[in-house]
Every structure is written in structure tokens, then in C-alpha cells.
N, C-alpha and C. Protein backbone atom coordinates (compact mmCIF):
# COMPACT_ATOMS: atom_id res chain seq x y z
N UNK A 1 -161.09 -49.64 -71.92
CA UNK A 1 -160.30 -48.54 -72.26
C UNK A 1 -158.85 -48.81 -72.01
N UNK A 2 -158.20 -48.12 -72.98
CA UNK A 2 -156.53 -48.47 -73.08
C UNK A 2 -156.11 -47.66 -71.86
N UNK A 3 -154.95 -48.09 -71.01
CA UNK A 3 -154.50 -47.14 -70.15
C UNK A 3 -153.47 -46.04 -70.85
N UNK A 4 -154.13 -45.00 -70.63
CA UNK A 4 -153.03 -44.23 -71.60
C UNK A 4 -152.38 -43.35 -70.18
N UNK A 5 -151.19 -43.42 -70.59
CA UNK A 5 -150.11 -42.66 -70.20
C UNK A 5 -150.37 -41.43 -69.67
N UNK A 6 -150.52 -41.09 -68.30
CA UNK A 6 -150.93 -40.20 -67.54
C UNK A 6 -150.03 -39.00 -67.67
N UNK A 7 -149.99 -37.63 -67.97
CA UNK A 7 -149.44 -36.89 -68.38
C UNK A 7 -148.17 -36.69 -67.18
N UNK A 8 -146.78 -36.65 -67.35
CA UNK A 8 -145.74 -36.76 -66.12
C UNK A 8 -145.74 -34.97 -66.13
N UNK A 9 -146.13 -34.45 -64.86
CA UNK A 9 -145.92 -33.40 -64.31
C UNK A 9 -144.37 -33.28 -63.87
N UNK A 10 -143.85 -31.98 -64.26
CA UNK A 10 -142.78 -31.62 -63.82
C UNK A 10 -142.86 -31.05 -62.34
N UNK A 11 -141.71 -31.70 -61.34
CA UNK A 11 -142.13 -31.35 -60.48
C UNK A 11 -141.53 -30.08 -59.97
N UNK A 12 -141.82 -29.02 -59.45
CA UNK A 12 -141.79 -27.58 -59.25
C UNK A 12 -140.47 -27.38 -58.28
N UNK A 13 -139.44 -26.69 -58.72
CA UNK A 13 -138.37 -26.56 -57.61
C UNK A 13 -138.95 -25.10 -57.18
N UNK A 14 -138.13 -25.20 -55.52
CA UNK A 14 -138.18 -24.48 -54.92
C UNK A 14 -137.59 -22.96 -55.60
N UNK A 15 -138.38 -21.83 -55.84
CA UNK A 15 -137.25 -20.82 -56.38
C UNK A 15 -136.98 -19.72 -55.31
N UNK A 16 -136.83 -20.46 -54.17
CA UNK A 16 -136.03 -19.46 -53.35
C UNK A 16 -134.70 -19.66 -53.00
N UNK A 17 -133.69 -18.63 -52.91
CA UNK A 17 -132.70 -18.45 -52.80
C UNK A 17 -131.82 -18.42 -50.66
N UNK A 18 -130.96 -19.33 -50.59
CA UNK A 18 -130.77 -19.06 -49.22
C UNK A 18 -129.44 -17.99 -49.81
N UNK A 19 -129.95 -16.38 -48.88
CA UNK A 19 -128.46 -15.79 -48.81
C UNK A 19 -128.20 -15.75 -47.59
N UNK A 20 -128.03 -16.48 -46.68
CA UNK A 20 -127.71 -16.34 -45.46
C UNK A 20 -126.01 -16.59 -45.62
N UNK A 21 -125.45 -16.95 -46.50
CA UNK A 21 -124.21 -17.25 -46.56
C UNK A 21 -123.48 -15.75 -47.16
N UNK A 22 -124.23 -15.45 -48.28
CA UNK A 22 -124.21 -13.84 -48.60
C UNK A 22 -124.31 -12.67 -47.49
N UNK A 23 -124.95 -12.90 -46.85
CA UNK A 23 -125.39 -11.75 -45.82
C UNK A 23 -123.88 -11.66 -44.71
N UNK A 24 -123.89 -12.81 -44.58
CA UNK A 24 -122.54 -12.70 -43.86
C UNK A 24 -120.84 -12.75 -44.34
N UNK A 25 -120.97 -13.17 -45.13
CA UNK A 25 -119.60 -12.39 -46.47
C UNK A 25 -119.70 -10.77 -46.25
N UNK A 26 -121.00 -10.37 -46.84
CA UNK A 26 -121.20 -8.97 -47.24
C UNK A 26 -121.07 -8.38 -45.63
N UNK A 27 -121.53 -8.56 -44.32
CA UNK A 27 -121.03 -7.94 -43.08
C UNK A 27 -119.55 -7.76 -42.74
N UNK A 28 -118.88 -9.32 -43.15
CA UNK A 28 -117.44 -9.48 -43.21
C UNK A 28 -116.90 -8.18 -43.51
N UNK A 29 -117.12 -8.26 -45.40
CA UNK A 29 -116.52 -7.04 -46.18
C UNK A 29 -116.57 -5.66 -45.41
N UNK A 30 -117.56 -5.24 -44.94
CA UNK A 30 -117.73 -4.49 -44.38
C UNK A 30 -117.00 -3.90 -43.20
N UNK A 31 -117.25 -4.88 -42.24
CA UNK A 31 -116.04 -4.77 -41.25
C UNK A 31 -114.75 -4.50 -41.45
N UNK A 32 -114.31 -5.15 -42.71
CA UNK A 32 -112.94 -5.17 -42.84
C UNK A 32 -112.60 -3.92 -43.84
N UNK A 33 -113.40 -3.35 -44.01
CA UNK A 33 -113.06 -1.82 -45.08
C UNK A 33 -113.18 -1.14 -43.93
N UNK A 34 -114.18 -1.15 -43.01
CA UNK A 34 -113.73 0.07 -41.81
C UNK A 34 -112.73 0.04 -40.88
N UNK A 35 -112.38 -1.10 -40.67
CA UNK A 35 -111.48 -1.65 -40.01
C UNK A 35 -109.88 -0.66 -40.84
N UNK A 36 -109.97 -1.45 -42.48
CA UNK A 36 -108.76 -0.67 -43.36
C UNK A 36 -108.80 0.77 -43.04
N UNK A 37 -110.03 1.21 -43.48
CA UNK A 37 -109.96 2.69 -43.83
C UNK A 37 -109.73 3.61 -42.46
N UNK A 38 -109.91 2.99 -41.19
CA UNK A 38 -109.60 3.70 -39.88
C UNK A 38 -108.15 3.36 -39.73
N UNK A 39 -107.32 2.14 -39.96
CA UNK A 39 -106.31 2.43 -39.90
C UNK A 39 -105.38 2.72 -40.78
N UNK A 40 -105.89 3.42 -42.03
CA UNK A 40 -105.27 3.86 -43.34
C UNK A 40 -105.10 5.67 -42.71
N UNK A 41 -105.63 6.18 -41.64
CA UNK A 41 -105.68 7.32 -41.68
C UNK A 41 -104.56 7.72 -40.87
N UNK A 42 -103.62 8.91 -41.34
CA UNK A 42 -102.45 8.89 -40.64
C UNK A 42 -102.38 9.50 -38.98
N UNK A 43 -101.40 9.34 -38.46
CA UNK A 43 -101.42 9.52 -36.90
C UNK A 43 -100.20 10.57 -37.16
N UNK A 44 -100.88 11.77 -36.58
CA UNK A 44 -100.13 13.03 -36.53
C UNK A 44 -99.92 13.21 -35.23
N UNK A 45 -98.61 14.35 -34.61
CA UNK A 45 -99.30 15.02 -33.41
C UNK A 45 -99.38 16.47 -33.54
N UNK A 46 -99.70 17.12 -32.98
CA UNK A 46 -100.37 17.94 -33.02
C UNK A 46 -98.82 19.10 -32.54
N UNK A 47 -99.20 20.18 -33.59
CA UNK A 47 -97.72 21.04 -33.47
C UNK A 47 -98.44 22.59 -33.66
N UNK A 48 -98.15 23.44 -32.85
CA UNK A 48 -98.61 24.54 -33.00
C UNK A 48 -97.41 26.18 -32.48
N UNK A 49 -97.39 26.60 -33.89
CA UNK A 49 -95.81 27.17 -33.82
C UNK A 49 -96.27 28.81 -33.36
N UNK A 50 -95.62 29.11 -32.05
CA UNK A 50 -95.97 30.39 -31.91
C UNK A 50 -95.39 31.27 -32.84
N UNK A 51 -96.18 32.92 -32.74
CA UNK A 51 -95.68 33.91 -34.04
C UNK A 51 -94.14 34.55 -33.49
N UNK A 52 -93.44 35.00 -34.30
CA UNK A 52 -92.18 35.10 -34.12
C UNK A 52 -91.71 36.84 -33.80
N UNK A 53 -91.46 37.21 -33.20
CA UNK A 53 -91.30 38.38 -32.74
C UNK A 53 -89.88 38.74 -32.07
N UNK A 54 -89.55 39.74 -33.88
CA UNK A 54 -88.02 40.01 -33.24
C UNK A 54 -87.78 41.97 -33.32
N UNK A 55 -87.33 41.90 -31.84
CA UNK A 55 -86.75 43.17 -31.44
C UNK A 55 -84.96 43.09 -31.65
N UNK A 56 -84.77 44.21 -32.26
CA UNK A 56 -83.27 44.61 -32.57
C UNK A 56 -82.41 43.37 -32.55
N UNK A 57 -82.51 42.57 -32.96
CA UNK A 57 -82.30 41.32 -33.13
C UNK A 57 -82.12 39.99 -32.76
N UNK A 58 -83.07 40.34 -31.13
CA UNK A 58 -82.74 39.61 -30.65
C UNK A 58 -84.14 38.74 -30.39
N UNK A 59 -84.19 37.33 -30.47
CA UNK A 59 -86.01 36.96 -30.68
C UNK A 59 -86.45 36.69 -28.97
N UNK A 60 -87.61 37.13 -29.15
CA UNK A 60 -88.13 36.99 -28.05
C UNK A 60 -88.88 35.93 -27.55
N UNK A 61 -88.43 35.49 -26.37
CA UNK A 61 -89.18 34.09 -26.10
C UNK A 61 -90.83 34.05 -25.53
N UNK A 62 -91.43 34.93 -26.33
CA UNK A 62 -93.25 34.55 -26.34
C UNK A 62 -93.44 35.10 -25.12
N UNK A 63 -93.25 35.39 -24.17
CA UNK A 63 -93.83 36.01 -23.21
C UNK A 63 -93.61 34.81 -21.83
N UNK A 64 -92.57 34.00 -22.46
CA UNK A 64 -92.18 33.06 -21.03
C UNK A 64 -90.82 33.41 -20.15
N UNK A 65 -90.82 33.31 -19.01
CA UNK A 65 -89.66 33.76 -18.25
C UNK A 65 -88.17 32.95 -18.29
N UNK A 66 -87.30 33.55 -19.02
CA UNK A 66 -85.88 32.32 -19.17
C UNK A 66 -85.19 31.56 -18.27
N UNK A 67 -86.24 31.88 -17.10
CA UNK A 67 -85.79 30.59 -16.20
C UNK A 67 -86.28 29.51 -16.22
N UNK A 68 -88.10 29.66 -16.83
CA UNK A 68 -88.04 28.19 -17.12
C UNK A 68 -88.01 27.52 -18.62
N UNK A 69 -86.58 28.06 -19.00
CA UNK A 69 -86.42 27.55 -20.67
C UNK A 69 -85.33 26.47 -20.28
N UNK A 70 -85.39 25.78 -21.16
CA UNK A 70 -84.55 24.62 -21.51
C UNK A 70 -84.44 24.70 -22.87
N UNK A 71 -83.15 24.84 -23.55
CA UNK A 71 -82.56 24.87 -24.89
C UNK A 71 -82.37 23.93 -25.73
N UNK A 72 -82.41 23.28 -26.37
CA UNK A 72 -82.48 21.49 -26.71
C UNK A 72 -81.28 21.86 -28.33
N UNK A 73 -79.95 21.58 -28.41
CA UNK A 73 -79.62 21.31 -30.11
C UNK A 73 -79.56 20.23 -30.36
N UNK A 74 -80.06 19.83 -31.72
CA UNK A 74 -79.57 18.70 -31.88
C UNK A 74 -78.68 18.73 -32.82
N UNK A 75 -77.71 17.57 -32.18
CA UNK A 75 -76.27 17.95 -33.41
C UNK A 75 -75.97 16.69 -34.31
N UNK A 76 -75.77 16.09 -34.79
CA UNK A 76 -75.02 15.13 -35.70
C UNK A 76 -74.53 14.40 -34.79
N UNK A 77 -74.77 12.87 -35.21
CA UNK A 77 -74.49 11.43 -34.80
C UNK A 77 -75.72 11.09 -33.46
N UNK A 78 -76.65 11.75 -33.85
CA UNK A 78 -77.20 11.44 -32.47
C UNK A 78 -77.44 12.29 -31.56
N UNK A 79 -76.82 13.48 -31.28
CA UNK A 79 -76.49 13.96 -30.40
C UNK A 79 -77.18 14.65 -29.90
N UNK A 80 -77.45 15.11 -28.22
CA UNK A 80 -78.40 16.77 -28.08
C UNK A 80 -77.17 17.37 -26.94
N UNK A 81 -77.28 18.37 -27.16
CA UNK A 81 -76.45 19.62 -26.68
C UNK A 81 -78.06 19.82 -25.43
N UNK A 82 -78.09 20.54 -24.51
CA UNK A 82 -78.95 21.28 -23.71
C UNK A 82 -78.36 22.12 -22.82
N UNK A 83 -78.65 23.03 -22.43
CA UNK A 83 -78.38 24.32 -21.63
C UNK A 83 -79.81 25.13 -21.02
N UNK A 84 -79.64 25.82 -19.69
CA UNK A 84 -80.99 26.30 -19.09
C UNK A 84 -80.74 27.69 -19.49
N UNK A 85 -81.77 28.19 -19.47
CA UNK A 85 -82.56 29.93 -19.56
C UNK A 85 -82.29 29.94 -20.89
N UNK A 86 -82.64 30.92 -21.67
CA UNK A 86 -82.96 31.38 -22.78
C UNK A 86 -81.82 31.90 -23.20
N UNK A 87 -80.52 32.56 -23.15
CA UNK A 87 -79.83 33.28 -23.94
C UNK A 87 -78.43 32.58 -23.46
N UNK A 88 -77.50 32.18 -24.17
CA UNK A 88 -76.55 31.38 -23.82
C UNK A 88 -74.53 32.30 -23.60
N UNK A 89 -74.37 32.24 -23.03
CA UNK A 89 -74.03 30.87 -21.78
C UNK A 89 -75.30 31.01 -20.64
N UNK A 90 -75.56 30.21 -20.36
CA UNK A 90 -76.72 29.79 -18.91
C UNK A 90 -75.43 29.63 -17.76
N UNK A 91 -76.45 29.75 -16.17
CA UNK A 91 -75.08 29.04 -15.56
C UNK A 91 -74.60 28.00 -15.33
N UNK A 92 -75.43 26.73 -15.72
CA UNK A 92 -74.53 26.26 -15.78
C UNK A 92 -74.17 25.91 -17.29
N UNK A 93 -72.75 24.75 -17.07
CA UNK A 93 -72.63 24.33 -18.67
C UNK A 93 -73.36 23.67 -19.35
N UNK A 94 -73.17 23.56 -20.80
CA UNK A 94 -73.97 22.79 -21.54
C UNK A 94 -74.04 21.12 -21.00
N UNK A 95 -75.22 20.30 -21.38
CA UNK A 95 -74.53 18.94 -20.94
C UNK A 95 -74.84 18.22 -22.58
N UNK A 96 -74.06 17.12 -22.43
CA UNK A 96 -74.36 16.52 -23.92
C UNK A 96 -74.92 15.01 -23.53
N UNK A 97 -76.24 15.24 -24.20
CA UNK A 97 -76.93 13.85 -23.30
C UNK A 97 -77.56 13.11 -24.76
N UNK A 98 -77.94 11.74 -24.58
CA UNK A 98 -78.03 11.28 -25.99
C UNK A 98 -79.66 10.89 -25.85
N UNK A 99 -80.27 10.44 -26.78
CA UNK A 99 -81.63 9.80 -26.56
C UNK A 99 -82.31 8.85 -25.49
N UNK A 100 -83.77 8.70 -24.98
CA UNK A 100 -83.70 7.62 -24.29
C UNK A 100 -84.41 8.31 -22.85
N UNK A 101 -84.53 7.23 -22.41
CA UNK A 101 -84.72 7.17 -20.73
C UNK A 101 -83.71 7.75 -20.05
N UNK A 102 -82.51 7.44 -20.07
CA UNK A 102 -81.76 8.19 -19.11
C UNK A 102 -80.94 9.07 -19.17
N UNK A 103 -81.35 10.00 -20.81
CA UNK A 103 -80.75 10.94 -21.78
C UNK A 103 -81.48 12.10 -21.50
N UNK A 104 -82.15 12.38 -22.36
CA UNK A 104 -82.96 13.58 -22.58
C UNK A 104 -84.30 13.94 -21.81
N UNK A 105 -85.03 12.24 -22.02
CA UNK A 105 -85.87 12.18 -20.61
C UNK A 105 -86.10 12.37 -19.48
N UNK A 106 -84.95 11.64 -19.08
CA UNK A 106 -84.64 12.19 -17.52
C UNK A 106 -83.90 13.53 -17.15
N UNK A 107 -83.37 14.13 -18.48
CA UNK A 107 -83.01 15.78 -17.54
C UNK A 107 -84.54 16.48 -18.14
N UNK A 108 -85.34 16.24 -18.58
CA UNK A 108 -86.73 17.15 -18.49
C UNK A 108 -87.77 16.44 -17.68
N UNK A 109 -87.32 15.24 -16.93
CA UNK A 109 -88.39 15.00 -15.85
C UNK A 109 -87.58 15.99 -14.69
N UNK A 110 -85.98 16.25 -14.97
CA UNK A 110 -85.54 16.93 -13.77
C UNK A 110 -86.38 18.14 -13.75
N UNK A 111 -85.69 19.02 -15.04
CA UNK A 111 -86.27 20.26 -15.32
C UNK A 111 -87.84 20.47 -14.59
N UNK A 112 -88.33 19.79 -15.27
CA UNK A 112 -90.26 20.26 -15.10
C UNK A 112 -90.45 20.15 -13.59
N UNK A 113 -89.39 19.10 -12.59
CA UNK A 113 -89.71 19.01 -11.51
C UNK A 113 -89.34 19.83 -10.41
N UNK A 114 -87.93 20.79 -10.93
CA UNK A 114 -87.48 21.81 -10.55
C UNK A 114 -88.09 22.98 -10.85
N UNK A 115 -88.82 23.56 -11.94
CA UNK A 115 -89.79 24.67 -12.01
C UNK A 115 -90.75 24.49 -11.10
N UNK A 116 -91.01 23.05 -11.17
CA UNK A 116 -92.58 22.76 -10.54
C UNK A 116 -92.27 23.05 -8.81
N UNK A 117 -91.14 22.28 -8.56
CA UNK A 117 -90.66 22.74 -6.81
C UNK A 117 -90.46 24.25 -6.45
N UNK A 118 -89.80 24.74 -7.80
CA UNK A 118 -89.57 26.25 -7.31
C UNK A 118 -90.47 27.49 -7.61
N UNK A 119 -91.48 27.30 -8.71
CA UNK A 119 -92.90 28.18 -8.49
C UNK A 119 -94.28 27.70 -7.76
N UNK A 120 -94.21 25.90 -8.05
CA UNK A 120 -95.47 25.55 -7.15
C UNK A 120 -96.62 26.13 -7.69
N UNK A 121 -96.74 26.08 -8.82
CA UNK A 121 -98.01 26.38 -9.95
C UNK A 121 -97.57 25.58 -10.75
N UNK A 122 -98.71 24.33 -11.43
CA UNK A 122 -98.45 23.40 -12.75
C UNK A 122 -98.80 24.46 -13.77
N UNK A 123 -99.49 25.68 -13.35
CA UNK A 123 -99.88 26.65 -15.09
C UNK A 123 -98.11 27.18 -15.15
N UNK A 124 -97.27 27.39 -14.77
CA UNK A 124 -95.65 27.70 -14.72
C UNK A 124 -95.08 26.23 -15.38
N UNK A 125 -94.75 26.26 -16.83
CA UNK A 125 -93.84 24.79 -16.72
C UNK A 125 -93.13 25.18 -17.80
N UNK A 126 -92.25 24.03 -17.36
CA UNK A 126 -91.18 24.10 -18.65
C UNK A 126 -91.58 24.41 -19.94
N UNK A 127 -90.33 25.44 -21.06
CA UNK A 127 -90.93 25.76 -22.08
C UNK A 127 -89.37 25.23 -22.93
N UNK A 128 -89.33 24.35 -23.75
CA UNK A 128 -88.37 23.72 -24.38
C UNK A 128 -88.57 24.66 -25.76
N UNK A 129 -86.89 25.11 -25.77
CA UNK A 129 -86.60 25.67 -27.49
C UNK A 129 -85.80 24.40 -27.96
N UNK A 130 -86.15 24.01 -29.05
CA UNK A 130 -85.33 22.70 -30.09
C UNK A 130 -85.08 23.52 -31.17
N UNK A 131 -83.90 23.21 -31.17
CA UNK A 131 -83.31 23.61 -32.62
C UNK A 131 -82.24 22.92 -33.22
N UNK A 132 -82.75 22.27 -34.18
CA UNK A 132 -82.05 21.06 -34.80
C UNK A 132 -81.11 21.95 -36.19
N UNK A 133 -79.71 21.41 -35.95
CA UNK A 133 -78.84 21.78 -36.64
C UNK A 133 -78.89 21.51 -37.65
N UNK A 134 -78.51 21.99 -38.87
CA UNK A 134 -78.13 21.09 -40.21
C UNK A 134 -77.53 19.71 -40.46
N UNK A 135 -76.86 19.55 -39.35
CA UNK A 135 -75.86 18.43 -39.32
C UNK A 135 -77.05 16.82 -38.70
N UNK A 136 -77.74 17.63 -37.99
CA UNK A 136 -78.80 16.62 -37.29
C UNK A 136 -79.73 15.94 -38.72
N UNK A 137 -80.85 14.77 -38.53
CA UNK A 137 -81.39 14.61 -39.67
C UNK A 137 -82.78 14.72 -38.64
N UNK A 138 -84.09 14.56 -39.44
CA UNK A 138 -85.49 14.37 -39.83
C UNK A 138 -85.57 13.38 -38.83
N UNK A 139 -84.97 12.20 -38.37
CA UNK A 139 -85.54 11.00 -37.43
C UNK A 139 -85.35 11.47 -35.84
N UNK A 140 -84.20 12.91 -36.14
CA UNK A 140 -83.36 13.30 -34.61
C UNK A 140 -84.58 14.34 -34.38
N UNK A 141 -85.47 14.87 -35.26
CA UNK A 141 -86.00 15.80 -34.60
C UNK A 141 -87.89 15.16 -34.60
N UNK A 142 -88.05 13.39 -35.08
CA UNK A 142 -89.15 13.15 -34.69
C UNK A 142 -88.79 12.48 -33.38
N UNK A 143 -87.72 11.91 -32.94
CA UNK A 143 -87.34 11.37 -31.58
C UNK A 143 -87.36 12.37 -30.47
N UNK A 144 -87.08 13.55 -30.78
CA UNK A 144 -87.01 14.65 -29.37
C UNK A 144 -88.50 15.14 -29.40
N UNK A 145 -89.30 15.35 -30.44
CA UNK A 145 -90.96 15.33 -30.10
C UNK A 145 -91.80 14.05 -29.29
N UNK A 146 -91.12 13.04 -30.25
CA UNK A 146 -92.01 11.85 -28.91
C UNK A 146 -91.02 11.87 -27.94
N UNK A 147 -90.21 12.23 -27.31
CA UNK A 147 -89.53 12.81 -25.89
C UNK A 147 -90.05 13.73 -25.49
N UNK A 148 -90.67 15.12 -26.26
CA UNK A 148 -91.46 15.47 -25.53
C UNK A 148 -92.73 15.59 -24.92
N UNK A 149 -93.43 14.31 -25.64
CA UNK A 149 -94.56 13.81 -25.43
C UNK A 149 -94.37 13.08 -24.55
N UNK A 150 -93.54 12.06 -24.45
CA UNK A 150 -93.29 11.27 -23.19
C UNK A 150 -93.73 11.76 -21.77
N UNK A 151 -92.56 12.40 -22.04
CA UNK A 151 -92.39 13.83 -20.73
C UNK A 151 -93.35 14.35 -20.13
N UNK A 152 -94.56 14.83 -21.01
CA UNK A 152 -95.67 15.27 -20.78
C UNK A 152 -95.18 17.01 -21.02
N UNK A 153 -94.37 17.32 -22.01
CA UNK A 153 -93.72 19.10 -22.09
C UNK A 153 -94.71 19.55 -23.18
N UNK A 154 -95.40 20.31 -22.38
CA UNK A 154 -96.64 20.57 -23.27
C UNK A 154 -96.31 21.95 -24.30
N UNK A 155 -95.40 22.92 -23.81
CA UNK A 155 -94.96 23.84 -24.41
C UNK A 155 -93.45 24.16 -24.81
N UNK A 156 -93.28 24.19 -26.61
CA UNK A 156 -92.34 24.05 -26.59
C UNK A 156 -92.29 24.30 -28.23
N UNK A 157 -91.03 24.80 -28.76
CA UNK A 157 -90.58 25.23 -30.08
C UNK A 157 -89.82 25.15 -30.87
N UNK A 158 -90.18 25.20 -32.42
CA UNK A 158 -89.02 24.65 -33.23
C UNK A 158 -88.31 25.67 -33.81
N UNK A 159 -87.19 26.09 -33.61
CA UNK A 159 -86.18 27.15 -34.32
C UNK A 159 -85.02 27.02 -34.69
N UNK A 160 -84.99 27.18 -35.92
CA UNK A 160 -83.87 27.25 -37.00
C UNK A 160 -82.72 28.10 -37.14
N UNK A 161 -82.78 28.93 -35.95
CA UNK A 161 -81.63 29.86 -36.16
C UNK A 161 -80.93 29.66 -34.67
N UNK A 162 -79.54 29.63 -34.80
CA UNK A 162 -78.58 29.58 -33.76
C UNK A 162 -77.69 30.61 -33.81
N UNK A 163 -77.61 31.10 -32.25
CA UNK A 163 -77.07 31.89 -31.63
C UNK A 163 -74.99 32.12 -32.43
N UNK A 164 -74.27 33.34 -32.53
CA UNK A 164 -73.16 32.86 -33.25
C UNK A 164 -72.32 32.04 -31.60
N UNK A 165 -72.96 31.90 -30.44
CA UNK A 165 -72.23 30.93 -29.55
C UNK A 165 -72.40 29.55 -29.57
N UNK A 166 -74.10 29.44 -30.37
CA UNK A 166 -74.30 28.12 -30.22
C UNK A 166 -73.46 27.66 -31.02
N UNK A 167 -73.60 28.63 -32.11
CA UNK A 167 -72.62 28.11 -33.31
C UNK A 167 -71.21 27.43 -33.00
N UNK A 168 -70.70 27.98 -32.16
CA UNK A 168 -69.19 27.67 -31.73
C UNK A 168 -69.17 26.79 -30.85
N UNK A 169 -70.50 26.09 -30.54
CA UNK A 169 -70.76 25.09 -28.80
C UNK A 169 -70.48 24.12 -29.86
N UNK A 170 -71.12 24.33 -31.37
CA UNK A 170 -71.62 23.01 -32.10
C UNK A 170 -70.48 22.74 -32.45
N UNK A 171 -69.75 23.57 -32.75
CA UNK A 171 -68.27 23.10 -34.31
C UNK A 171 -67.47 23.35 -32.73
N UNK A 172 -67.28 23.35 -31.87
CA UNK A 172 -66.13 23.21 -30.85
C UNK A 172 -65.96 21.65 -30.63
N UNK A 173 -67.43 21.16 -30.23
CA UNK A 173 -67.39 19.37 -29.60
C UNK A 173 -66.13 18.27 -30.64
């Protein structure tokens, strides 16, 4: 018998797939969209404006005592005006202190530490009015909020209307 040519079998590949290289791409991706999307979300702080209550025209400061107010303006080039108690002239004078650690900071670590020495209750603390002038911009009145976060001034308000003395403290300087 002739040798005949034995039929050549194809030989069978493996049809499995390694995704082990996939699996860990696709965890990657993953990570890195939560990673984006947590720090895509904006960082606010937290602002909560008491209701406004005005007698014969004069506004009333919420039910806090004007000794422990601190007045905050902010004026153009930078500037903050401050004065104590609630209705102006205070006794003493205004001081004109600029941003910073040894500006604005340090007369409301004074402040809070002087209410705090002279009622001796932390529920008694400083209550800061800010009122940023026309002349002031948008960066002067996110700098005196993280000042008062710094600080730790947990109560405190934003108002748009000035006194006709403040008025004359501002256009006098």
C-alpha cells in the first residue's frame, strides 16, 4: 500500500482571552473619574443671613448686645476701617488696619478675647457687621470671610447700607 498523506490537522488555538490587563485599565478609569468628579465639586462656605428688622429707621442688631459688635468697612485700595459697638461714633476711634495676620486678624483675636475675659461665657461672642463699600471690590469681601473663618467668628453679617457718619469716616480718609 501507497503511503498516502495523512490528513494535517489544524492545530486548535487557545480561544481564551487574558483581560487581566483590561481589568486593571478599567479600575484605573475608575479611580480617576471619582477622583475628577470629587474634586470638580465646588468648595463653598457656608453663609447664613439673618432677617432684617427695621424700627423707625434705625436697623436692629438681631437681638445681640452692642458691646460685643465689631463694625468691619471695607474701603478701596485694600483697606478696612473698624470701630466697636453697634452705632457709630464708638468710644473709641476708628482704627484703619489692612489684611493679614497682624491686620484684621489680630484685632478680632483681641476682640473675641476681650468679650470672652469680660462675660466669661464662649455662648457670648463676638458678632462682626461687614459692610463693604462700593469703592471696595468682590476679592476684599472674600478675604475678610476667610478672616473670619480664620478667627474662628462664628457670627457675623453682611450689610450694604452705611450710616450718613460712616459715610463721612469713608470720603474723610
Amino acid at each position: 500500500m501507497k503511503n498516502l498523506p495523512q490528513k494535517v490537522r489544524s492545530r486548535k488555538l487557545s480561544s481564551r482571552v487574558d483581560l487581566t490587563a483590561m481589568v486593571s485599565v478599567s479600575f484605573l478609569l475608575i479611580i480617576f473619574f471619582m477622583v475628577v468628579g470629587e474634586l470638580a465639586k465646588p468648595k463653598i462656605m457656608d453663609l447664613s443671613m439673618p432677617e432684617r428688622h427695621c424700627d423707625d429707621g434705625v436697623i436692629s442688631c438681631f437681638g445681640t448686645a452692642s458691646e460685643r459688635t465689631l463694625t468691619v468697612l471695607l474701603d478701596k485700595n485694600n483697606e478696612i476701617i473698624t470701630y466697636e459697638n453697634l452705632f457709630f461714633p464708638s468710644l473709641e476711634k476708628p482704627k484703619k488696619l489692612a489684611y493679614g495676620k497682624n491686620g484684621i486678624r489680630k484685632e478680632l483675636e483681641i476682640q473675641k478675647k476681650k468679650i470672652l475675659d469680660y462675660y466669661g461665657d464662649s455662648r457670648k461672642s463676638l458678632f462682626v457687621i461687614i459692610k463693604p463699600s462700593t469703592a471696595s471690590n468682590f476679592k476684599n469681601l472674600v478675604d475678610i470671610l476667610d478672616e473670619m473663618a480664620i478667627a474662628g467668628i462664628g457670627t457675623y453679617a453682611i450689610v450694604n447700607e452705611f450710616s450718613p457718619e460712616e459715610t463721612k469716616l469713608l470720603a474723610a480718609k
